[in-house]
N, C-alpha and C. Protein backbone atom coordinates (compact mmCIF):
# COMPACT_ATOMS: atom_id res chain seq x y z
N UNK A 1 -11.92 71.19 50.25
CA UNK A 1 -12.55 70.23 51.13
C UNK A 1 -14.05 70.43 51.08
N UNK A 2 -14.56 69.34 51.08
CA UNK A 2 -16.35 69.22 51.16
C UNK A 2 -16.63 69.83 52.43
N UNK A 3 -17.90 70.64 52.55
CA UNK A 3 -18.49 71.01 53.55
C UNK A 3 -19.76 70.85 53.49
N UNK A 4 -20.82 71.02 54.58
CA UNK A 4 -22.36 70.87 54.54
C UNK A 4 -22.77 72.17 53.38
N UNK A 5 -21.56 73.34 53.18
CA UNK A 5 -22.55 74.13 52.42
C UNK A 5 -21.57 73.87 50.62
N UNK A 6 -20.65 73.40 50.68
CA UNK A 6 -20.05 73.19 49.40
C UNK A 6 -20.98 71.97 48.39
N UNK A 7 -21.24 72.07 47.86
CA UNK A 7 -21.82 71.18 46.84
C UNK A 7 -20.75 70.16 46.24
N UNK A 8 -21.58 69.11 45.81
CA UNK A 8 -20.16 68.55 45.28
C UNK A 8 -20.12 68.29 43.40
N UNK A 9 -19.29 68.43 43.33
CA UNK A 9 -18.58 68.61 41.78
C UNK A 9 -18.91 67.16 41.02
N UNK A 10 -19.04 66.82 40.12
CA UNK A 10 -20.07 65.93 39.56
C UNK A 10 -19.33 65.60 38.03
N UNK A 11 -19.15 64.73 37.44
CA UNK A 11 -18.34 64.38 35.80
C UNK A 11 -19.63 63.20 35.14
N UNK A 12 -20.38 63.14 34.69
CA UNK A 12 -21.22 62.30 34.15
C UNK A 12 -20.31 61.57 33.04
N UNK A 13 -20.30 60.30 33.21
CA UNK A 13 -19.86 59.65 31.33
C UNK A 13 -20.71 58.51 31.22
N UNK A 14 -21.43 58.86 29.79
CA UNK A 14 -22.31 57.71 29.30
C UNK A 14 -22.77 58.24 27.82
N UNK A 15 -22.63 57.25 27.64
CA UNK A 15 -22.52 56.93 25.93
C UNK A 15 -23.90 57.35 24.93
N UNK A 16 -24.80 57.08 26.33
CA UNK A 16 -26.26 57.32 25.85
C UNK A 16 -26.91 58.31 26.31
N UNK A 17 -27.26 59.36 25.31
CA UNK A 17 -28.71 60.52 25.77
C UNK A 17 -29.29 59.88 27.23
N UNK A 18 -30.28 58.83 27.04
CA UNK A 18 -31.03 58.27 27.76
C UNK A 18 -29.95 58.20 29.09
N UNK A 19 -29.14 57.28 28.96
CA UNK A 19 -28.67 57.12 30.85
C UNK A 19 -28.49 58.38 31.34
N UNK A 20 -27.72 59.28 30.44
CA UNK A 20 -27.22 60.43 30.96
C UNK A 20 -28.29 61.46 31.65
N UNK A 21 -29.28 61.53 30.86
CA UNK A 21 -30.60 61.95 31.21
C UNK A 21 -31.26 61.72 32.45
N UNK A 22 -31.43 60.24 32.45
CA UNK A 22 -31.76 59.45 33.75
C UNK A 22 -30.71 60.32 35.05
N UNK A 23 -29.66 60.17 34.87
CA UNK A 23 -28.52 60.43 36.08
C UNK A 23 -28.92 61.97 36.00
N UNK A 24 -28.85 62.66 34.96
CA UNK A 24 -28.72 64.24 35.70
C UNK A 24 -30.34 64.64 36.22
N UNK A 25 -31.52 63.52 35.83
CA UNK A 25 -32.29 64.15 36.92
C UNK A 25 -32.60 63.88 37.93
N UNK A 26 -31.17 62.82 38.77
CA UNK A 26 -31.18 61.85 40.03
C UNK A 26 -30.68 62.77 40.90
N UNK A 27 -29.88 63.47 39.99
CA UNK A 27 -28.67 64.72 41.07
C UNK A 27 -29.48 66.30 41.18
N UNK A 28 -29.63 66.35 42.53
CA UNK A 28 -30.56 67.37 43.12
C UNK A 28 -29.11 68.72 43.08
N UNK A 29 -29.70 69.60 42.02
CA UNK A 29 -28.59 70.93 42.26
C UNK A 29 -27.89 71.25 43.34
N UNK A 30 -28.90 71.45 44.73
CA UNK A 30 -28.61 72.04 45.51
C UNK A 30 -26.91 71.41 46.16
N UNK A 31 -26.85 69.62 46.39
CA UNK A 31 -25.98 68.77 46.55
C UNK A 31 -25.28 68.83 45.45
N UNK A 32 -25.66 68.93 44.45
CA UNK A 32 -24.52 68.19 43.25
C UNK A 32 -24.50 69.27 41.93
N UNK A 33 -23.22 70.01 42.11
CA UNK A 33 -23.08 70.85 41.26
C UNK A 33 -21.65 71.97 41.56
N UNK A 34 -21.07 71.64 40.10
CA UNK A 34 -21.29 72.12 38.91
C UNK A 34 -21.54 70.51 38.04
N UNK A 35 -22.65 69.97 37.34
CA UNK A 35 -22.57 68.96 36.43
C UNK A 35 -22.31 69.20 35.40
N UNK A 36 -21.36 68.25 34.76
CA UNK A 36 -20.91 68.09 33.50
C UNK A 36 -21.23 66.76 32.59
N UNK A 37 -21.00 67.00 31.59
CA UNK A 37 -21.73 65.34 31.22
C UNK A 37 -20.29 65.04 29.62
N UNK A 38 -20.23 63.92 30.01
CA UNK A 38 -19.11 63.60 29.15
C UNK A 38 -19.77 62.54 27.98
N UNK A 39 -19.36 62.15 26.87
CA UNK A 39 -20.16 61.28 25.87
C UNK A 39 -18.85 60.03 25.45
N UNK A 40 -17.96 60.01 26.16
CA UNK A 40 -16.47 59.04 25.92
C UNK A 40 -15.82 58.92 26.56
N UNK A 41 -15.00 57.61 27.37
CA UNK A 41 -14.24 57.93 27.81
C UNK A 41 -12.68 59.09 27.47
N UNK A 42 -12.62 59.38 26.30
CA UNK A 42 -11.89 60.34 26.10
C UNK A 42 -12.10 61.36 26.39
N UNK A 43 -13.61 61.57 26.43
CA UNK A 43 -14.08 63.59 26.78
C UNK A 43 -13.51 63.08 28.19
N UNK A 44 -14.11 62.34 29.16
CA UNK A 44 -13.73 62.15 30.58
C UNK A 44 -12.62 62.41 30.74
N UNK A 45 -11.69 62.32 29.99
CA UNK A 45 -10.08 61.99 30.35
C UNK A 45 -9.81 63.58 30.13
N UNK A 46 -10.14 64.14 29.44
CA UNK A 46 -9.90 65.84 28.73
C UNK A 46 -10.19 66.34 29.49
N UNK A 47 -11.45 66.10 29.70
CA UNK A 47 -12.12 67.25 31.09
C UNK A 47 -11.84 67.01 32.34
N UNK A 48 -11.29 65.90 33.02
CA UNK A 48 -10.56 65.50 33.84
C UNK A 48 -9.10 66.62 34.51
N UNK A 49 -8.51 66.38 32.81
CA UNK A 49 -7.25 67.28 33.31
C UNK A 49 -7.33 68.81 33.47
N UNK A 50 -8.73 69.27 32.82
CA UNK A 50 -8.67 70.65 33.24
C UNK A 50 -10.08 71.07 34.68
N UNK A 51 -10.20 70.34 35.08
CA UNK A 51 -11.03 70.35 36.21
C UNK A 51 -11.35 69.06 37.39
N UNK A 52 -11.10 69.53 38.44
CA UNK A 52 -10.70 67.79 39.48
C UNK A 52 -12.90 68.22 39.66
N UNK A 53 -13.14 66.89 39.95
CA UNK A 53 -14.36 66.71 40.14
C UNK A 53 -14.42 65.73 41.19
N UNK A 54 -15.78 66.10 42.31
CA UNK A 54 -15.84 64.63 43.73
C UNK A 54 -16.03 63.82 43.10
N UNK A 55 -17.46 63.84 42.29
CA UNK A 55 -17.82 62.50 42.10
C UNK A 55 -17.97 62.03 40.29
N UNK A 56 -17.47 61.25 40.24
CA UNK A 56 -17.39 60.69 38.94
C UNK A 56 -18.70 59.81 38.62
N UNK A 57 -19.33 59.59 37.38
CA UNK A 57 -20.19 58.77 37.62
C UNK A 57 -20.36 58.12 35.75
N UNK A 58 -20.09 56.84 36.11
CA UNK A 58 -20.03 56.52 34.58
C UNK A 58 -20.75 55.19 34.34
N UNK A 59 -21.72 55.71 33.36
CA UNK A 59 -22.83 54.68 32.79
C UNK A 59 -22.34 53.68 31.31
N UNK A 60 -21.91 52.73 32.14
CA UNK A 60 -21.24 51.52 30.84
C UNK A 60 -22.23 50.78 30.65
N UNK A 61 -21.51 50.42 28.78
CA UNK A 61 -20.29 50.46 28.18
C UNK A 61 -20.65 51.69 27.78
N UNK A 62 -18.97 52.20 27.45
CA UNK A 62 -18.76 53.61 26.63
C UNK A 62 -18.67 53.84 25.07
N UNK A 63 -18.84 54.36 24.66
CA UNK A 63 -18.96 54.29 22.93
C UNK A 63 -17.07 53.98 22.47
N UNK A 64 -16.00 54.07 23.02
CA UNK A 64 -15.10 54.32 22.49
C UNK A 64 -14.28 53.15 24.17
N UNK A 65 -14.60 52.31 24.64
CA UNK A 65 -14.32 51.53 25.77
C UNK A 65 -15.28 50.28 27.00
N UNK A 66 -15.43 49.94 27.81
CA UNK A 66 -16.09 49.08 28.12
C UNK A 66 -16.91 49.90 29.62
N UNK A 67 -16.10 50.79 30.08
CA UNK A 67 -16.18 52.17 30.95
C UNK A 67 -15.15 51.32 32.20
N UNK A 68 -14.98 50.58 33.13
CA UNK A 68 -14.71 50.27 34.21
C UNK A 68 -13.26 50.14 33.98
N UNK A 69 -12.66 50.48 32.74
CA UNK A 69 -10.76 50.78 32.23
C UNK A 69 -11.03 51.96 32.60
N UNK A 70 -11.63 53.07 32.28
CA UNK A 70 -11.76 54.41 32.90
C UNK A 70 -12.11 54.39 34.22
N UNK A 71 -12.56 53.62 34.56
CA UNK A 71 -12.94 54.38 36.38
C UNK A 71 -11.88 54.03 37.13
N UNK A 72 -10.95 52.40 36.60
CA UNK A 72 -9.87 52.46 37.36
C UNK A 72 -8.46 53.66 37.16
N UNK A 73 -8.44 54.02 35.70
CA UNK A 73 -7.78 54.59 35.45
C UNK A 73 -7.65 56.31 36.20
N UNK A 74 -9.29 56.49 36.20
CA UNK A 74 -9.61 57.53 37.44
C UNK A 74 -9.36 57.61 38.81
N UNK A 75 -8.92 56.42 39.61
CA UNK A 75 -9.08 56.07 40.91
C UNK A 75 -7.68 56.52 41.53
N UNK A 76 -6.82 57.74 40.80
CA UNK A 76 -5.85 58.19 41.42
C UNK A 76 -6.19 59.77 41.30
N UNK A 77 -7.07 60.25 40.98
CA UNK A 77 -7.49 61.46 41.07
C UNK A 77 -7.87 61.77 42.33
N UNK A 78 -8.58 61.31 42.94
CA UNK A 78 -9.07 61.51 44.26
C UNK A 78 -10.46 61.86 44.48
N UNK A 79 -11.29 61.38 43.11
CA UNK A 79 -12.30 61.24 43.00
C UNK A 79 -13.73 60.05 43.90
N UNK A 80 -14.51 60.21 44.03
CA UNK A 80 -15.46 59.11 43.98
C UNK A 80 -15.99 58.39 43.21
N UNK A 81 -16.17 57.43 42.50
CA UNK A 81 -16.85 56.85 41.54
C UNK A 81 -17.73 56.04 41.60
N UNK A 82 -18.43 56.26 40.85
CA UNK A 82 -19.80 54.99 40.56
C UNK A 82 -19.91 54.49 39.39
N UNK A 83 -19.88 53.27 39.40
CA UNK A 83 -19.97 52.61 37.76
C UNK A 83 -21.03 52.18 38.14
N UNK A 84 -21.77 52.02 36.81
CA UNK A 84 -22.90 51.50 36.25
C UNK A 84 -22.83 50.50 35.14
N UNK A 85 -23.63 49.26 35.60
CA UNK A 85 -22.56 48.22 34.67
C UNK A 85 -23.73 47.45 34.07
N UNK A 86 -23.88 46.71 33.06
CA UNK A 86 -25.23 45.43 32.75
C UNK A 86 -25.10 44.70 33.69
N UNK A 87 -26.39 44.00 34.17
CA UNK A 87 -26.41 42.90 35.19
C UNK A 87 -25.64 41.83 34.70
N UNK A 88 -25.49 41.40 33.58
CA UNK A 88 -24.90 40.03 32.94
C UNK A 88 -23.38 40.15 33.47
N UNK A 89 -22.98 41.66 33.29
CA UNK A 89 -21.61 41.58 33.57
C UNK A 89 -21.05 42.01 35.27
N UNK A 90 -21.70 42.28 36.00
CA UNK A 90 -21.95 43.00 37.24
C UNK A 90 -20.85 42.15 38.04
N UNK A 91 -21.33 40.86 38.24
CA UNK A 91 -20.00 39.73 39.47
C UNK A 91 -18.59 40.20 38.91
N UNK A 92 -18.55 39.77 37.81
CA UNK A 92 -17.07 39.76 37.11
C UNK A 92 -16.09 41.06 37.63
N UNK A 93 -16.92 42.26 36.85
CA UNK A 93 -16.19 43.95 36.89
C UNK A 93 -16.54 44.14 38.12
N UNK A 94 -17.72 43.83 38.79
CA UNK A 94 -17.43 44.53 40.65
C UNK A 94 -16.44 44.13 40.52
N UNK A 95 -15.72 42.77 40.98
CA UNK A 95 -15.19 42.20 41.97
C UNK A 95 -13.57 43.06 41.31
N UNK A 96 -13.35 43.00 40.22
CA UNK A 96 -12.16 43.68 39.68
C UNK A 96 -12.19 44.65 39.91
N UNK A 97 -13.17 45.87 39.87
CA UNK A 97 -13.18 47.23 40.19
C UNK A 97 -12.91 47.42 41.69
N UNK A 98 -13.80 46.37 42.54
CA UNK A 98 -13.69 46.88 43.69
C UNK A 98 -12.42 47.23 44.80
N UNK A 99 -11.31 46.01 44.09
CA UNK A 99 -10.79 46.32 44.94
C UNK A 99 -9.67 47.95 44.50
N UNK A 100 -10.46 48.58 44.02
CA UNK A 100 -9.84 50.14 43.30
C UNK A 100 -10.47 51.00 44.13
N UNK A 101 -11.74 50.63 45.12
CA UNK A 101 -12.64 51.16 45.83
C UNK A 101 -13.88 52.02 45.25
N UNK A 102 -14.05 51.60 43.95
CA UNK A 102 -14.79 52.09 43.23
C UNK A 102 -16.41 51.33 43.55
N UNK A 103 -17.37 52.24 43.41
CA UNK A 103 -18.89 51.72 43.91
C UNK A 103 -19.19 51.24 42.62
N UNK A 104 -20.02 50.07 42.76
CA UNK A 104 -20.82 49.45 41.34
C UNK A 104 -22.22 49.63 42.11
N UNK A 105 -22.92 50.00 40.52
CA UNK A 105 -24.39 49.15 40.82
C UNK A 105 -24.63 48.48 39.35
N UNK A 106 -25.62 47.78 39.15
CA UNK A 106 -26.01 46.75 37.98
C UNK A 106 -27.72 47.45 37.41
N UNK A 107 -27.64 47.87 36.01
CA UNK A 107 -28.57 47.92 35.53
C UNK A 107 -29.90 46.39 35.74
N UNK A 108 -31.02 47.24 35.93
CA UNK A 108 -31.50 48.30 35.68
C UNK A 108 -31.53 48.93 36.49
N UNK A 109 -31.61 50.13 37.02
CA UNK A 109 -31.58 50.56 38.50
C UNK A 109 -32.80 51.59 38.57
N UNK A 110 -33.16 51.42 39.96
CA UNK A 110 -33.90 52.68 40.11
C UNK A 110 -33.61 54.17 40.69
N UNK A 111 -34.28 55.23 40.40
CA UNK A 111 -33.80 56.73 41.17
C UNK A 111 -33.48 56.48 42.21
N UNK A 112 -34.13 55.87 43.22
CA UNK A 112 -33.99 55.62 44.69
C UNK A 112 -32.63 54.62 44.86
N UNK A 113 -32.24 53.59 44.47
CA UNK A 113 -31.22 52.85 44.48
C UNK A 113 -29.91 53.88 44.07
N UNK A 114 -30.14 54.63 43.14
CA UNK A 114 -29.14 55.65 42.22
C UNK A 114 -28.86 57.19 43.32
N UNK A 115 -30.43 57.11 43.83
CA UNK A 115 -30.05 58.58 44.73
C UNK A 115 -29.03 57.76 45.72
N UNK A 116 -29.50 56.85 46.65
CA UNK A 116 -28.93 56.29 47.92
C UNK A 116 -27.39 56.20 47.72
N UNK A 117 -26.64 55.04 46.13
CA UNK A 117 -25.64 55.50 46.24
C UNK A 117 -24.66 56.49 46.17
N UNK A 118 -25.59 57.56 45.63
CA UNK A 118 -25.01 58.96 45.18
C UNK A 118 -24.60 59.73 46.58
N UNK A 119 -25.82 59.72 47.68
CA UNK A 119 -25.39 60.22 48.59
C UNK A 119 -24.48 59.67 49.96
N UNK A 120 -24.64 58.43 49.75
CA UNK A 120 -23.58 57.46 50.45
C UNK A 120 -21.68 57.63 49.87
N UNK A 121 -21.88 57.74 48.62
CA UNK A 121 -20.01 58.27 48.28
C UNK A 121 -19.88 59.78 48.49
N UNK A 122 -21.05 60.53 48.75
CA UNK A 122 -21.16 62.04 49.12
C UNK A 122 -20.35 62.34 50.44
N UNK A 123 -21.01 61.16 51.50
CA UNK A 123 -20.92 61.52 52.82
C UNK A 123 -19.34 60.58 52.69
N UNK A 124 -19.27 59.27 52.06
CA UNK A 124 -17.94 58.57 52.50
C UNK A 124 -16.43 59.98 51.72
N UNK A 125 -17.23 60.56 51.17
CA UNK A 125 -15.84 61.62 51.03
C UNK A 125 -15.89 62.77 51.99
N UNK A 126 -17.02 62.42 52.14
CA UNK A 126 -16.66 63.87 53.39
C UNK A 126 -15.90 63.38 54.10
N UNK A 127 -16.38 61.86 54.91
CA UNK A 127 -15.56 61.24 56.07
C UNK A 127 -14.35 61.32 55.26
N UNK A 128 -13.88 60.83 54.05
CA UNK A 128 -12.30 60.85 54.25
C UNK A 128 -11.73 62.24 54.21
N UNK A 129 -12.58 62.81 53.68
CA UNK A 129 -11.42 64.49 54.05
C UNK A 129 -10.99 64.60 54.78
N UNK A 130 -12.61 64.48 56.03
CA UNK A 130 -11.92 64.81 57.16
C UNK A 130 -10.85 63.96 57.93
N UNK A 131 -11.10 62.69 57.77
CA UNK A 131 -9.67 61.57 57.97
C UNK A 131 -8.73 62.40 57.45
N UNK A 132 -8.27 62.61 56.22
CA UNK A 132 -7.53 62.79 55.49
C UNK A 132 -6.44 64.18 56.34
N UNK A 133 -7.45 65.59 56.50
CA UNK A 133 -6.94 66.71 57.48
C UNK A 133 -6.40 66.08 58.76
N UNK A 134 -7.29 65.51 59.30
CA UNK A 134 -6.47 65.35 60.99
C UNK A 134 -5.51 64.29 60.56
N UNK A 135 -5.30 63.56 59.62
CA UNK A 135 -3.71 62.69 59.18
C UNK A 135 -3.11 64.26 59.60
N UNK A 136 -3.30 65.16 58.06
CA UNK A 136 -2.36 66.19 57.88
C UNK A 136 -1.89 66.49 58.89
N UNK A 137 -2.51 67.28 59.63
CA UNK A 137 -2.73 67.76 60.84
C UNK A 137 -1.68 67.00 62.23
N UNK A 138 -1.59 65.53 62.54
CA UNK A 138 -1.08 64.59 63.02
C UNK A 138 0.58 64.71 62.21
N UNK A 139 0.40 64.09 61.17
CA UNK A 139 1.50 64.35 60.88
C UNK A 139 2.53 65.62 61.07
N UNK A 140 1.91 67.16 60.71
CA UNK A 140 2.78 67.85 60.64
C UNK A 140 2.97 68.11 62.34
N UNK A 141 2.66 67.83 63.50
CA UNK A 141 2.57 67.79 64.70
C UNK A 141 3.82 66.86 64.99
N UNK A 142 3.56 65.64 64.74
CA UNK A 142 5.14 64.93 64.84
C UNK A 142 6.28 65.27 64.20
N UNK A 143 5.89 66.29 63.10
CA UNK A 143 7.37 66.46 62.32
C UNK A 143 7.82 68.13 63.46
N UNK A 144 7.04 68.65 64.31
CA UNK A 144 7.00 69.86 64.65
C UNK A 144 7.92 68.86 66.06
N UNK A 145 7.57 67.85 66.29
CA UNK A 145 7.90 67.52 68.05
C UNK A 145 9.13 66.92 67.38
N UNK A 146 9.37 65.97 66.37
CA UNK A 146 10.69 65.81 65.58
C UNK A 146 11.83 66.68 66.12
N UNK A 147 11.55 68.00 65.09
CA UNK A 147 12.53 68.86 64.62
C UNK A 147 12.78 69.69 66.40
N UNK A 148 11.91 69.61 66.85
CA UNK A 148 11.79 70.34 68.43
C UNK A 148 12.59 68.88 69.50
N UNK A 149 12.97 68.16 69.44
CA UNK A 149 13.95 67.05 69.71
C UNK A 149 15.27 67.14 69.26
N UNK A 150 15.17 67.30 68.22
CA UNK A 150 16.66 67.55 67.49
C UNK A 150 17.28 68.35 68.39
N UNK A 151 16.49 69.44 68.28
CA UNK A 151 17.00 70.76 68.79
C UNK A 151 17.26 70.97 70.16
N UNK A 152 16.46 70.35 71.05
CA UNK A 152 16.77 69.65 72.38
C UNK A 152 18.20 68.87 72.54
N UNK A 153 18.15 68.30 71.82
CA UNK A 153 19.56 66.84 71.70
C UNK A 153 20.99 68.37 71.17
N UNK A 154 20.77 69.20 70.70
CA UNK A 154 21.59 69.67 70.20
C UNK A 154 21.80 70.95 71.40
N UNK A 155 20.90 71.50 72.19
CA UNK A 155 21.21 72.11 73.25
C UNK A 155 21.97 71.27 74.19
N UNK A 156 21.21 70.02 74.63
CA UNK A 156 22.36 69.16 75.48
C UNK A 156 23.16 68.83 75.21
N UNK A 157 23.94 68.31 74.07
CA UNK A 157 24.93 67.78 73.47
C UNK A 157 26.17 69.53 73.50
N UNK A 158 25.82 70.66 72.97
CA UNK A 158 26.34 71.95 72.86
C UNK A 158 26.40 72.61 73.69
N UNK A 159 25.70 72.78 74.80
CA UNK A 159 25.58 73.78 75.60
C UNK A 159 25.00 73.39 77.31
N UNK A 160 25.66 72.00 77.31
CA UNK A 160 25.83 71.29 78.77
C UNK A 160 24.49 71.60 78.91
N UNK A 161 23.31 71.65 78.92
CA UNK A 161 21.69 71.03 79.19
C UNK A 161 21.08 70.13 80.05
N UNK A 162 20.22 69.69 80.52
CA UNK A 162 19.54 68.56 80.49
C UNK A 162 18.94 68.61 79.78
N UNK A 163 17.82 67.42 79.51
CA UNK A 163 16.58 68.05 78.60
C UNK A 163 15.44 68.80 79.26
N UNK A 164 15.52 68.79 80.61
CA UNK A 164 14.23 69.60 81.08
C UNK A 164 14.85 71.15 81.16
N UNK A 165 16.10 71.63 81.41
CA UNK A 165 16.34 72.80 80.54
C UNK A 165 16.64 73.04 79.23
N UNK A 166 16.62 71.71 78.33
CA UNK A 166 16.51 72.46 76.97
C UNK A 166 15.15 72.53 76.61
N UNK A 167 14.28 72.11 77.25
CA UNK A 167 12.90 72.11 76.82
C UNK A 167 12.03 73.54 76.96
N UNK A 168 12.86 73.56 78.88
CA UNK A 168 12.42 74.85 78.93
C UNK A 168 13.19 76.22 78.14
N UNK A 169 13.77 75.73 77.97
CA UNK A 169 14.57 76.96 76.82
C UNK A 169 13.77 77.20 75.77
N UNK A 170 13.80 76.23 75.42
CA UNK A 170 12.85 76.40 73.90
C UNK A 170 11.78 77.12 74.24
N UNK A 171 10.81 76.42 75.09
CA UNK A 171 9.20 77.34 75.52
C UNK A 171 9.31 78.11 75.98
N UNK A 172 10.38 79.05 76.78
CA UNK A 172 11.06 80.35 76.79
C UNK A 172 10.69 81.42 75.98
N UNK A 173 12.07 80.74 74.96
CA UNK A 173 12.34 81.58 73.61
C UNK A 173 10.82 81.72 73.05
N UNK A 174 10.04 80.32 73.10
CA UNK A 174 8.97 80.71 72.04
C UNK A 174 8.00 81.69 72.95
N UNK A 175 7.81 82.06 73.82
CA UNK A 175 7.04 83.17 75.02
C UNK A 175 7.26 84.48 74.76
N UNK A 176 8.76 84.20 74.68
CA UNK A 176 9.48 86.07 74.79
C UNK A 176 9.17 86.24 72.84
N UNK A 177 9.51 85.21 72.20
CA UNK A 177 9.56 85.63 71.12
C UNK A 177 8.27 85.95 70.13
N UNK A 178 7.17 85.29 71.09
CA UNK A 178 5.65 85.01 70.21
C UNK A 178 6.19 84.35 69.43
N UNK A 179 6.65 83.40 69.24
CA UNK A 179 6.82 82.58 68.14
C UNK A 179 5.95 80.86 68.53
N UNK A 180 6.63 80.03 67.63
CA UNK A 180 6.38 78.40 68.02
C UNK A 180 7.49 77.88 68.44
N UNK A 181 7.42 76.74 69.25
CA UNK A 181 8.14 76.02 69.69
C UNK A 181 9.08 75.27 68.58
N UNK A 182 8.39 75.48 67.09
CA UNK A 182 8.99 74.73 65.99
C UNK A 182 9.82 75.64 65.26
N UNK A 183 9.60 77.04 65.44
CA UNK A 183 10.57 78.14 64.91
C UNK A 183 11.62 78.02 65.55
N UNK A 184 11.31 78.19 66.83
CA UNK A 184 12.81 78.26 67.93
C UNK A 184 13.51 77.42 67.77
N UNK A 185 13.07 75.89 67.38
CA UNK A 185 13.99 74.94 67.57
C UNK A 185 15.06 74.80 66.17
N UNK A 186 14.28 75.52 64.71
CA UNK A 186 14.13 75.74 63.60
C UNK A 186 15.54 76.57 63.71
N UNK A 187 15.31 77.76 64.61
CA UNK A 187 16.56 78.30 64.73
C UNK A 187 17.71 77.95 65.39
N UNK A 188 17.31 77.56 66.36
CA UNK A 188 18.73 76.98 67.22
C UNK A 188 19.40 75.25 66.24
N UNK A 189 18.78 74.89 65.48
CA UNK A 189 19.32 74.08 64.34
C UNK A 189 19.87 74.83 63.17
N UNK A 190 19.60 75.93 62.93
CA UNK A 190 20.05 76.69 61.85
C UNK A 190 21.77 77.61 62.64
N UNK A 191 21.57 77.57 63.54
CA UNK A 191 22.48 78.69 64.68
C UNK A 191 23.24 77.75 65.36
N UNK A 192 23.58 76.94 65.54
CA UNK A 192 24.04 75.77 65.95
C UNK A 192 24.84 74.62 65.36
């Protein structure tokens, strides 16, 4: 997960010395690093599988593709991406890329246009991490009050209960036992 002190991980692809050049002296170390710089969409795809990277960033066309078949093809990694596209072709491939959630900008661009979106998919991945944890987080909470129901339904149903003594049973057991309320119930479904 991204943090204020984690840097973020960086995949350059562009076909040309020159763009590539341009981009790695847009990305300030301190934010963006480890950089790598790819020359095909095929190096991208290689180096891909042996290292996950935040942000992707690919300066089209590619010597061996058009680049925006690679960024969609990237958009299940869990990456960020930025394509870089000719203005002539910019309406067309946004509008197809976008809905992959992939960022465009249109040559020619400047550092300042290039920094801004760099650090705007910086911060929109932070926000989804952290979306992403408190899902986790949410979710495994309902599967914990789930399985802690079951186990309720199976004290009353087994062992003549209500539910406000199988409830308190459970938070009992989990007191005397130092345990969770999701172990206990874990067991009395396993014991039961």
């Amino acid at each position: 997960m991204l943090t204020e002190n984690r840097p973020c991980s960086v995949l350059v692809v562009s076909g040309g010395k020159k763009g590539a050049d341009f981009i790695l002296r847009m990305l300030s170390p301190p934010d963006f690093q480890p950089i790598l710089v790819a020359g095909s969409a095929a190096e991208a795809k290689q180096m891909m599988i042996a290292t996950d990277f935040d942000l992707v960033i690919i300066n089209a066309p590619l010597p061996d593709e058009p680049g925006h078949h690679l960024a969609m093809t990237l958009t299940d990694r869990g990456c960020e991406i930025l394509l870089i596209i000719k203005n002539e072709n910019y309406d067309e491939i946004s509008y197809t890329v976008g809905e992959y959630g992939i960022f465009t900008l249109s040559k020619p661009i400047t550092g300042q246009m290039f920094t801004q979106a760099a650090n705007f998919l910086l911060r929109s991945r932070k926000k989804y991490q952290t979306l992403a944890e408190e899902n986790r987080k949410l979710t495994a909470k309902m599967e914990d009050l789930r399985i802690i129901d079951r186990a309720k339904c199976v004290l009353i149903s087994q062992m003549n209960m209500n539910e406000e003594q199988a409830h308190r049973y459970i938070e009992k057991q989990a007191m005397d036992l130092r345990s969770t309320k999701r172990s206990v119930a874990e067991g009395i479904l396993r014991n039961l």
